[in-house]
PDB file of N, CA and C in Angstrom:
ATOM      1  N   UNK A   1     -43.891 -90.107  31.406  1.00  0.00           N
ATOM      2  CA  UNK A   1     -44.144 -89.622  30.072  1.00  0.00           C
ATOM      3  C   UNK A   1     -43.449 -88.281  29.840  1.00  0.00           C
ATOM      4  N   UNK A   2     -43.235 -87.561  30.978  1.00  0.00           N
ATOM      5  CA  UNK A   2     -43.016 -85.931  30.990  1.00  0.00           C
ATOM      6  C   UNK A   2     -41.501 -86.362  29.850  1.00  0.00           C
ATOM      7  N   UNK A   3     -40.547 -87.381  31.081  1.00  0.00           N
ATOM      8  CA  UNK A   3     -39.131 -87.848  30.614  1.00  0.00           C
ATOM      9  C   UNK A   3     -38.836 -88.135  28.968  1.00  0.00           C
ATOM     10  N   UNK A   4     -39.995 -89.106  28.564  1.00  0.00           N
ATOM     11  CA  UNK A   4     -40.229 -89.225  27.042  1.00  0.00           C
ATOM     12  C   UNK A   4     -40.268 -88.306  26.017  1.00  0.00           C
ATOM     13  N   UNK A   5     -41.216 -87.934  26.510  1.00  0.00           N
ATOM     14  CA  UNK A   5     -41.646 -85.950  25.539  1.00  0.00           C
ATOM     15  C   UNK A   5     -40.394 -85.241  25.185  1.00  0.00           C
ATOM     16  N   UNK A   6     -39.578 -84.728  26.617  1.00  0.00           N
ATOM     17  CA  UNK A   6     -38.279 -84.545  26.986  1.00  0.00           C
ATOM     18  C   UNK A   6     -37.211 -84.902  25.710  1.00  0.00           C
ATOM     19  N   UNK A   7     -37.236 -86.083  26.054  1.00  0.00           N
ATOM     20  CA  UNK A   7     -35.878 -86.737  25.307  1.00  0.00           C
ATOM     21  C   UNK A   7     -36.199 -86.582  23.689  1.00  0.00           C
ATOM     22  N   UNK A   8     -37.154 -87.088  23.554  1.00  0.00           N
ATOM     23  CA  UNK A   8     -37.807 -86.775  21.752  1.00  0.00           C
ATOM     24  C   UNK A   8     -37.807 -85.593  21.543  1.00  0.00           C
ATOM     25  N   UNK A   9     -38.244 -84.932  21.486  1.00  0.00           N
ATOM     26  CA  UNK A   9     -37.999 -83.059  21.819  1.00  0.00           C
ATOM     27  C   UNK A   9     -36.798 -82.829  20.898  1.00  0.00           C
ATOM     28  N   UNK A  10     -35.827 -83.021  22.441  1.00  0.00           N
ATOM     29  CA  UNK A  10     -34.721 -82.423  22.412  1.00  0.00           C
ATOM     30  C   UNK A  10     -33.818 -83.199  21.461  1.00  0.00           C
ATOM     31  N   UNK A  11     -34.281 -84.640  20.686  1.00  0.00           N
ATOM     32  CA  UNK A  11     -33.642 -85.521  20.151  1.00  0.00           C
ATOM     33  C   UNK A  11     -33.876 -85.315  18.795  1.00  0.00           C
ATOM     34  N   UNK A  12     -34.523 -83.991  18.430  1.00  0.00           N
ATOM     35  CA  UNK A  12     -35.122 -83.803  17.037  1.00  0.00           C
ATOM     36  C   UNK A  12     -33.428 -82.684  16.518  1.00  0.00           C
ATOM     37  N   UNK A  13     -33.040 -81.647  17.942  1.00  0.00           N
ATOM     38  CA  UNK A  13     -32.455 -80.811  17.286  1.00  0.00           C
ATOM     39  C   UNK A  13     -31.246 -81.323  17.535  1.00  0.00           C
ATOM     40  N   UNK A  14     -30.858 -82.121  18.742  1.00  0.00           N
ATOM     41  CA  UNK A  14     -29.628 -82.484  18.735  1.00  0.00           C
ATOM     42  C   UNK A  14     -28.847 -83.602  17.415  1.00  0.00           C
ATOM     43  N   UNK A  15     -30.067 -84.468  17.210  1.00  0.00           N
ATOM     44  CA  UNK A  15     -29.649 -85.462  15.597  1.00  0.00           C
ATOM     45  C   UNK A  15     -29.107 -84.150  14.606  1.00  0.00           C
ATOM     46  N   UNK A  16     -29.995 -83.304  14.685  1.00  0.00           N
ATOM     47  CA  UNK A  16     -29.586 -82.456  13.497  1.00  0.00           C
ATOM     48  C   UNK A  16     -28.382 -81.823  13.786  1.00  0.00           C
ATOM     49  N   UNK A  17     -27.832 -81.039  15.293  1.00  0.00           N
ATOM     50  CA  UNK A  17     -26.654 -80.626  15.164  1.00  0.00           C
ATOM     51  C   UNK A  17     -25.355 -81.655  14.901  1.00  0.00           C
ATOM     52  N   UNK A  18     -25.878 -83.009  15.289  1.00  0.00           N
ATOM     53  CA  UNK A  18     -24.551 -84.207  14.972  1.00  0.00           C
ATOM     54  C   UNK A  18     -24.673 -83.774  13.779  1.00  0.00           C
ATOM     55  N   UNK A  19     -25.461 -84.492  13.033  1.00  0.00           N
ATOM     56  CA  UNK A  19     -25.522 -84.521  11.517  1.00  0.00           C
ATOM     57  C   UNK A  19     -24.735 -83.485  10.693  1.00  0.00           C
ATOM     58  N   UNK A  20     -24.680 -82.145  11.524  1.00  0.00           N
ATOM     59  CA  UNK A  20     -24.245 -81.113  10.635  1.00  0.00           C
ATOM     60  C   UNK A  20     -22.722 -81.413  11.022  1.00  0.00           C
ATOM     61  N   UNK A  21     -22.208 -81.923  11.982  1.00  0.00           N
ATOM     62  CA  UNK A  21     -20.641 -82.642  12.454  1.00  0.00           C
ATOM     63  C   UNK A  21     -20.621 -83.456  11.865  1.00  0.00           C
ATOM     64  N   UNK A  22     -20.862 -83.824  11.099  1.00  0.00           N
ATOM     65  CA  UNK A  22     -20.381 -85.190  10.257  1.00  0.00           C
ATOM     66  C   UNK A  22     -19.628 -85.319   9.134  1.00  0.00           C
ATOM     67  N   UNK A  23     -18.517 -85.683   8.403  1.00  0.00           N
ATOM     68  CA  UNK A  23     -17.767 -85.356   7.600  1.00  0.00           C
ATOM     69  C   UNK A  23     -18.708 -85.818   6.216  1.00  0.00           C
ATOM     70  N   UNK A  24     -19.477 -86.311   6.175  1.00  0.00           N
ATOM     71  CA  UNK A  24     -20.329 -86.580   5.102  1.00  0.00           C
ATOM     72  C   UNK A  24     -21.434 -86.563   4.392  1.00  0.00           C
ATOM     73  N   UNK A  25     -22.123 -85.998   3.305  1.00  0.00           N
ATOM     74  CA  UNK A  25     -23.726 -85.632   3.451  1.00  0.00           C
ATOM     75  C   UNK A  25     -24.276 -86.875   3.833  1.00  0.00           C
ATOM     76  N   UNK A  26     -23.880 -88.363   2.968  1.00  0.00           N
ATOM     77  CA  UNK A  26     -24.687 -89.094   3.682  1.00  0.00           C
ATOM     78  C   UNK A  26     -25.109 -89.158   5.244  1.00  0.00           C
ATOM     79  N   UNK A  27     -23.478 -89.041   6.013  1.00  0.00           N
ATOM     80  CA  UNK A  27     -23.728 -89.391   7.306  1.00  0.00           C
ATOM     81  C   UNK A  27     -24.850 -88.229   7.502  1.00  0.00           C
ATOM     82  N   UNK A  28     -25.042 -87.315   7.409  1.00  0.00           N
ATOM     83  CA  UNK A  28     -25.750 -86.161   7.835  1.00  0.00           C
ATOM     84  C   UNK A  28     -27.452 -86.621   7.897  1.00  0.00           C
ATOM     85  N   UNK A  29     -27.127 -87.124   6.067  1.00  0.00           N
ATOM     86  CA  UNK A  29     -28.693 -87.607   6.411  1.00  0.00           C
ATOM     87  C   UNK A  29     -28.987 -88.528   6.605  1.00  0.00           C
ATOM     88  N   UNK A  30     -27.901 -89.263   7.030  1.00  0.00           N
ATOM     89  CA  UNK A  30     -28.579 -90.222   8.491  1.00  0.00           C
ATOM     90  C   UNK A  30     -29.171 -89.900   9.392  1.00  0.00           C
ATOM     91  N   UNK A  31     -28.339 -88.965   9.923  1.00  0.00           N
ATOM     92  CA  UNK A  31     -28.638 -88.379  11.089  1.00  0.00           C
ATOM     93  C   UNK A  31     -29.749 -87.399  11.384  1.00  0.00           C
ATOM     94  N   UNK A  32     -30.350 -87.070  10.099  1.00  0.00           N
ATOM     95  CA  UNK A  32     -31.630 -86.215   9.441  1.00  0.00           C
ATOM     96  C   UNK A  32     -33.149 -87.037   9.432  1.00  0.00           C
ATOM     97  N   UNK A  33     -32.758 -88.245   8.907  1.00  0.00           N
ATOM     98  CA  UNK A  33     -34.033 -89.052   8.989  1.00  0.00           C
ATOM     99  C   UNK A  33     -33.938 -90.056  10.470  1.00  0.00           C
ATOM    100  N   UNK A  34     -32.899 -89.900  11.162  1.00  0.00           N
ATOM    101  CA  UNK A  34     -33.202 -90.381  12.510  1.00  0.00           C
ATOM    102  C   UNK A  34     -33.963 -89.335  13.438  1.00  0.00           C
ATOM    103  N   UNK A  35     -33.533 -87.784  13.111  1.00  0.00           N
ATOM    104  CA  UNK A  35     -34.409 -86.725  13.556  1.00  0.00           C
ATOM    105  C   UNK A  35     -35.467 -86.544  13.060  1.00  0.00           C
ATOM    106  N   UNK A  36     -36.100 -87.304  12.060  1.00  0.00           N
ATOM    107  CA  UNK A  36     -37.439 -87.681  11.718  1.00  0.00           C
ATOM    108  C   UNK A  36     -38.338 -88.531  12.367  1.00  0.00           C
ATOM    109  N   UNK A  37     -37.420 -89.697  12.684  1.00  0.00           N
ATOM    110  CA  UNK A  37     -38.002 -90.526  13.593  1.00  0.00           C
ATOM    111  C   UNK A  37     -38.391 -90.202  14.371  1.00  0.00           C
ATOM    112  N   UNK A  38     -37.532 -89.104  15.015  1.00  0.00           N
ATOM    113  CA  UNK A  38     -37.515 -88.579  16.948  1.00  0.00           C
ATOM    114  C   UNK A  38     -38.883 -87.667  16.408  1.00  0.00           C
ATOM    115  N   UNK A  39     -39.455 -87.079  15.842  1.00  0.00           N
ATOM    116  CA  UNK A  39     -40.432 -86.264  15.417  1.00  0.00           C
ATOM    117  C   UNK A  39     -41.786 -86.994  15.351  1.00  0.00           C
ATOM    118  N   UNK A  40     -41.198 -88.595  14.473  1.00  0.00           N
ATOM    119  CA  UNK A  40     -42.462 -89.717  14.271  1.00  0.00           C
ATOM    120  C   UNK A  40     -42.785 -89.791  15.934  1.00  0.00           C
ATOM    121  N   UNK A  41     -41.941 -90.308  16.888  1.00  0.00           N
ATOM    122  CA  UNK A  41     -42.076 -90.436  18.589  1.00  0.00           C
ATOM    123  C   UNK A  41     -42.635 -89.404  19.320  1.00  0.00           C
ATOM    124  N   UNK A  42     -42.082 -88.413  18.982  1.00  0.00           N
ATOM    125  CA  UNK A  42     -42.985 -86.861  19.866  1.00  0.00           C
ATOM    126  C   UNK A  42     -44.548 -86.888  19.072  1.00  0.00           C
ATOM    127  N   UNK A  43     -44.967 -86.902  18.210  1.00  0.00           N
ATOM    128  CA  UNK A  43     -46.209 -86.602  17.760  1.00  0.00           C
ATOM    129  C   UNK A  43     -46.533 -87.863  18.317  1.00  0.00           C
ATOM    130  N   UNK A  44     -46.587 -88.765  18.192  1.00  0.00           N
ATOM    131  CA  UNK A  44     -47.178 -90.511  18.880  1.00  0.00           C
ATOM    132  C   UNK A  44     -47.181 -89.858  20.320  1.00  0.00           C
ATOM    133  N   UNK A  45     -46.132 -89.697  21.124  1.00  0.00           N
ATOM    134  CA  UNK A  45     -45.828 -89.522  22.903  1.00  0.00           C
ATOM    135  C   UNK A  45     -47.401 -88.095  22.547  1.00  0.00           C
ATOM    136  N   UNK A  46     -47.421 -87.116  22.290  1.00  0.00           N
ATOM    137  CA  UNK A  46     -48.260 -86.054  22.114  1.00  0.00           C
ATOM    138  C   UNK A  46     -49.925 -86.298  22.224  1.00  0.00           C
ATOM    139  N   UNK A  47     -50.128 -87.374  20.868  1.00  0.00           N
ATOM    140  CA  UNK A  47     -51.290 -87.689  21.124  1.00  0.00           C
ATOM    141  C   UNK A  47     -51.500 -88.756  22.373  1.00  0.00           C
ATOM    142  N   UNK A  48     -50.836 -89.508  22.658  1.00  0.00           N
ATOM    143  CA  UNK A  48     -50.993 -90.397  23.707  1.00  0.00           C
ATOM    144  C   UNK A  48     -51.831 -89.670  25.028  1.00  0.00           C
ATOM    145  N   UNK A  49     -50.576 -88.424  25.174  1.00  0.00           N
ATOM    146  CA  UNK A  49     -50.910 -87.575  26.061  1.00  0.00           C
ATOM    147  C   UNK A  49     -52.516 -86.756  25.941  1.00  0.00           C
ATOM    148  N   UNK A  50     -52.979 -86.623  24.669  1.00  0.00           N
ATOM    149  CA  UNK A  50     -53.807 -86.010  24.405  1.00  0.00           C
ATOM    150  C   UNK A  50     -54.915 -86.829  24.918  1.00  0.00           C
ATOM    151  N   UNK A  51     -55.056 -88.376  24.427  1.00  0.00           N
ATOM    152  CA  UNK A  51     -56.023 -89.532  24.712  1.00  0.00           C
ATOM    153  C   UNK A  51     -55.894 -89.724  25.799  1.00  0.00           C
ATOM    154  N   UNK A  52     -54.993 -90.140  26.487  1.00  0.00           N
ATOM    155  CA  UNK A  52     -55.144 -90.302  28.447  1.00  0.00           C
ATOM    156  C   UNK A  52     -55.486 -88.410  29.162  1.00  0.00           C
ATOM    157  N   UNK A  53     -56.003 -87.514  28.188  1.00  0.00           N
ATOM    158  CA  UNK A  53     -56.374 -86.011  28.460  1.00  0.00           C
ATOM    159  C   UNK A  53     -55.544 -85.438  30.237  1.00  0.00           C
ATOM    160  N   UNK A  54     -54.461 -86.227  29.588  1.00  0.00           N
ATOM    161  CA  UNK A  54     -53.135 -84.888  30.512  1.00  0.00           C
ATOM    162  C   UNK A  54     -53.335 -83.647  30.355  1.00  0.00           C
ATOM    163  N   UNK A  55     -53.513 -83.544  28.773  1.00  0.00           N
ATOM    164  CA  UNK A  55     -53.435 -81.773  28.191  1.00  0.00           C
ATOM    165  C   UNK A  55     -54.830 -81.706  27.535  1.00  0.00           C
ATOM    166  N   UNK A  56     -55.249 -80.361  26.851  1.00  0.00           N
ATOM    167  CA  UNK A  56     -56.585 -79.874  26.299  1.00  0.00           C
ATOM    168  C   UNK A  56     -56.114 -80.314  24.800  1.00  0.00           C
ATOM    169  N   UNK A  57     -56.966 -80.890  24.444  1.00  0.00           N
ATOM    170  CA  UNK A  57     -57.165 -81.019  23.080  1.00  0.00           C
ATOM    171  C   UNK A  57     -56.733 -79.856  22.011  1.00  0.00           C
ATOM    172  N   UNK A  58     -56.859 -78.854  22.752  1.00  0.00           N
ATOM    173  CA  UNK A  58     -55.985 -77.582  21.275  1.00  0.00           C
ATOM    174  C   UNK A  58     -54.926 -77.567  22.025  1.00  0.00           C
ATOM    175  N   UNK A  59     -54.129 -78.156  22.933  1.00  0.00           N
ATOM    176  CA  UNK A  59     -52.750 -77.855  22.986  1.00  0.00           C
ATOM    177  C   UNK A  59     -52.303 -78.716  22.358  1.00  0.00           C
ATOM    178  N   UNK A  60     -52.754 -79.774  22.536  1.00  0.00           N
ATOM    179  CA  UNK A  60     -52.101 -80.887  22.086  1.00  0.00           C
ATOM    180  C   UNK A  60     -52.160 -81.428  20.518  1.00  0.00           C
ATOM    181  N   UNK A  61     -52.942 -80.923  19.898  1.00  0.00           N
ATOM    182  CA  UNK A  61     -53.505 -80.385  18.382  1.00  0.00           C
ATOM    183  C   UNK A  61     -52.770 -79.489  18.149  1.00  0.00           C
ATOM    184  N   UNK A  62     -51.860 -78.544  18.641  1.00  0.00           N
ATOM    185  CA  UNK A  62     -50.900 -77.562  18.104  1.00  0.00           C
ATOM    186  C   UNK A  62     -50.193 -77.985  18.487  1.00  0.00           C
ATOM    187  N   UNK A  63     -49.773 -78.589  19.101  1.00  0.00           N
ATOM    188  CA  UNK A  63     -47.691 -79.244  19.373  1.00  0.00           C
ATOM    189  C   UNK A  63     -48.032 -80.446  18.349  1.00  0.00           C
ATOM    190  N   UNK A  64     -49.236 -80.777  17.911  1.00  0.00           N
ATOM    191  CA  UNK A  64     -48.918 -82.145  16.498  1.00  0.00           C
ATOM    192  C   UNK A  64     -48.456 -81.029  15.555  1.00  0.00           C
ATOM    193  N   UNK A  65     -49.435 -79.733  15.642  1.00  0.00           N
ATOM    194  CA  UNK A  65     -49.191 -79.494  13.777  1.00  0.00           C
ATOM    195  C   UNK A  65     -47.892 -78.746  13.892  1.00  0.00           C
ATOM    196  N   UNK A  66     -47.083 -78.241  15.243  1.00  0.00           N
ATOM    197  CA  UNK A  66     -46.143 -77.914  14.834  1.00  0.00           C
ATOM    198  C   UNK A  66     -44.870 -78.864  14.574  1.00  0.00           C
ATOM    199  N   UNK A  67     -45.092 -80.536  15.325  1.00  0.00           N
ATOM    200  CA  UNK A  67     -44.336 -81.610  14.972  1.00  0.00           C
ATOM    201  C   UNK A  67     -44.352 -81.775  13.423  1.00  0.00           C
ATOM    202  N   UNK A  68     -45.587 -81.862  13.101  1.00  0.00           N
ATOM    203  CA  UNK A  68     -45.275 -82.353  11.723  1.00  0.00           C
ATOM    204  C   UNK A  68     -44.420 -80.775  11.084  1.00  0.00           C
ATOM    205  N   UNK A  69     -44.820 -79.751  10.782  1.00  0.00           N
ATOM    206  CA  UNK A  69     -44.169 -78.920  10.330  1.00  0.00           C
ATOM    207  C   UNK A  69     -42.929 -78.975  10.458  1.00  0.00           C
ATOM    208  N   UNK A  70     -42.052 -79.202  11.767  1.00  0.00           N
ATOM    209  CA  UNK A  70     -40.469 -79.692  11.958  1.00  0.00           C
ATOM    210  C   UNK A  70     -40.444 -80.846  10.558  1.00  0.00           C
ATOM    211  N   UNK A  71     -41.142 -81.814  10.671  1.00  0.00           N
ATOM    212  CA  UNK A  71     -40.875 -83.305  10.248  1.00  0.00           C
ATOM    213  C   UNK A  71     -40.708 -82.899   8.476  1.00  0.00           C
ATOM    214  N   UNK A  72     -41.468 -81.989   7.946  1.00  0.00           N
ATOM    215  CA  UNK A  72     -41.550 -81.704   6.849  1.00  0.00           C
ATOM    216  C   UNK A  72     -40.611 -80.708   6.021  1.00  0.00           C
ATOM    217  N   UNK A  73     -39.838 -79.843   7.295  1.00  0.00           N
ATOM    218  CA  UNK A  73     -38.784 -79.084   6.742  1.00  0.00           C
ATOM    219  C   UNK A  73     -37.456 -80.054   6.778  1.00  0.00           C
ATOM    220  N   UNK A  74     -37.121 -81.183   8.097  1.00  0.00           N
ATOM    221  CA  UNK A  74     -36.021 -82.528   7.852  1.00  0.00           C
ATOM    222  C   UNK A  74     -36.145 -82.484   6.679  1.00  0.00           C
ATOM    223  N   UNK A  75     -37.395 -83.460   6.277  1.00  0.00           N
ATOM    224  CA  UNK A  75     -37.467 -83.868   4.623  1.00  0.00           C
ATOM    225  C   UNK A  75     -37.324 -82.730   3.426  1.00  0.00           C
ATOM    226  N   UNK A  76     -37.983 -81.397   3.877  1.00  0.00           N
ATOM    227  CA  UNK A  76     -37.210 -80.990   2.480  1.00  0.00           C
ATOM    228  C   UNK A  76     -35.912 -80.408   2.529  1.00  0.00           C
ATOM    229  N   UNK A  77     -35.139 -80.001   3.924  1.00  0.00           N
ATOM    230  CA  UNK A  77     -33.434 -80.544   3.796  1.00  0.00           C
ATOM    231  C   UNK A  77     -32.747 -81.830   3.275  1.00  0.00           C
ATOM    232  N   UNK A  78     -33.590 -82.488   3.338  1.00  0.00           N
ATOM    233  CA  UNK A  78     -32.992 -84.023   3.091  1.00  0.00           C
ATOM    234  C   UNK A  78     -33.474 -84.079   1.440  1.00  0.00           C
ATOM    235  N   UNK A  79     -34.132 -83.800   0.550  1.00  0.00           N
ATOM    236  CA  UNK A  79     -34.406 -83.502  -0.215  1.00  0.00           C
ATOM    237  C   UNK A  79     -33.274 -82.863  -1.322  1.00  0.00           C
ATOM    238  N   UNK A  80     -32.777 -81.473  -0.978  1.00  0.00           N
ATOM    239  CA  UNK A  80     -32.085 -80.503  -1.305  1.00  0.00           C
ATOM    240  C   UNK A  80     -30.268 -81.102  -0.989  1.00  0.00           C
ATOM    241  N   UNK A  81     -30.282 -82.744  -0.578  1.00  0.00           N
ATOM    242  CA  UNK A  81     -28.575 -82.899  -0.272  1.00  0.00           C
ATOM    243  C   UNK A  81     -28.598 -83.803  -1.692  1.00  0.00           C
TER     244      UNK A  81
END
């Protein structure tokens, strides 16, 4: 699971730096609402972790609300193209 967390994570900022390489806004926000997805996967992988109680319930209750907060600034970039 550690590996999962990991890759979603890091798969939120790297979509976004492709995206900003991309010769096109669409392509971009492709690549914007796929870093949404990776955000939908870390908050799911998060609570998982929370329910099999790997982690304390307020850690894992603050890495959701700061997932969604990422998930909500994607969308209002994606918004503003």
């Amino acid at each position: 699971m550690t590996i999962q967390l990991r890759r979603s994570a890091t798969a939120i900022a790297t979509r976004i730096a492709e995206g900003a390489g991309r010769s096109t806004a669409m392509e971009f926000a492709g690549e914007l609402r796929r870093s949404a997805a990776s955000c939908n996967e870390l908050e799911y992988l998060i609570v998982l972790a929370r329910d099999l109680k790997y982690w304390r319930v307020e850690v894992a209750d603050g890495l959701i609300v700061d997932t969604v907060e990422v998930r909500k600034v994607i969308f209002g970039l994606l918004r503003t193209m």
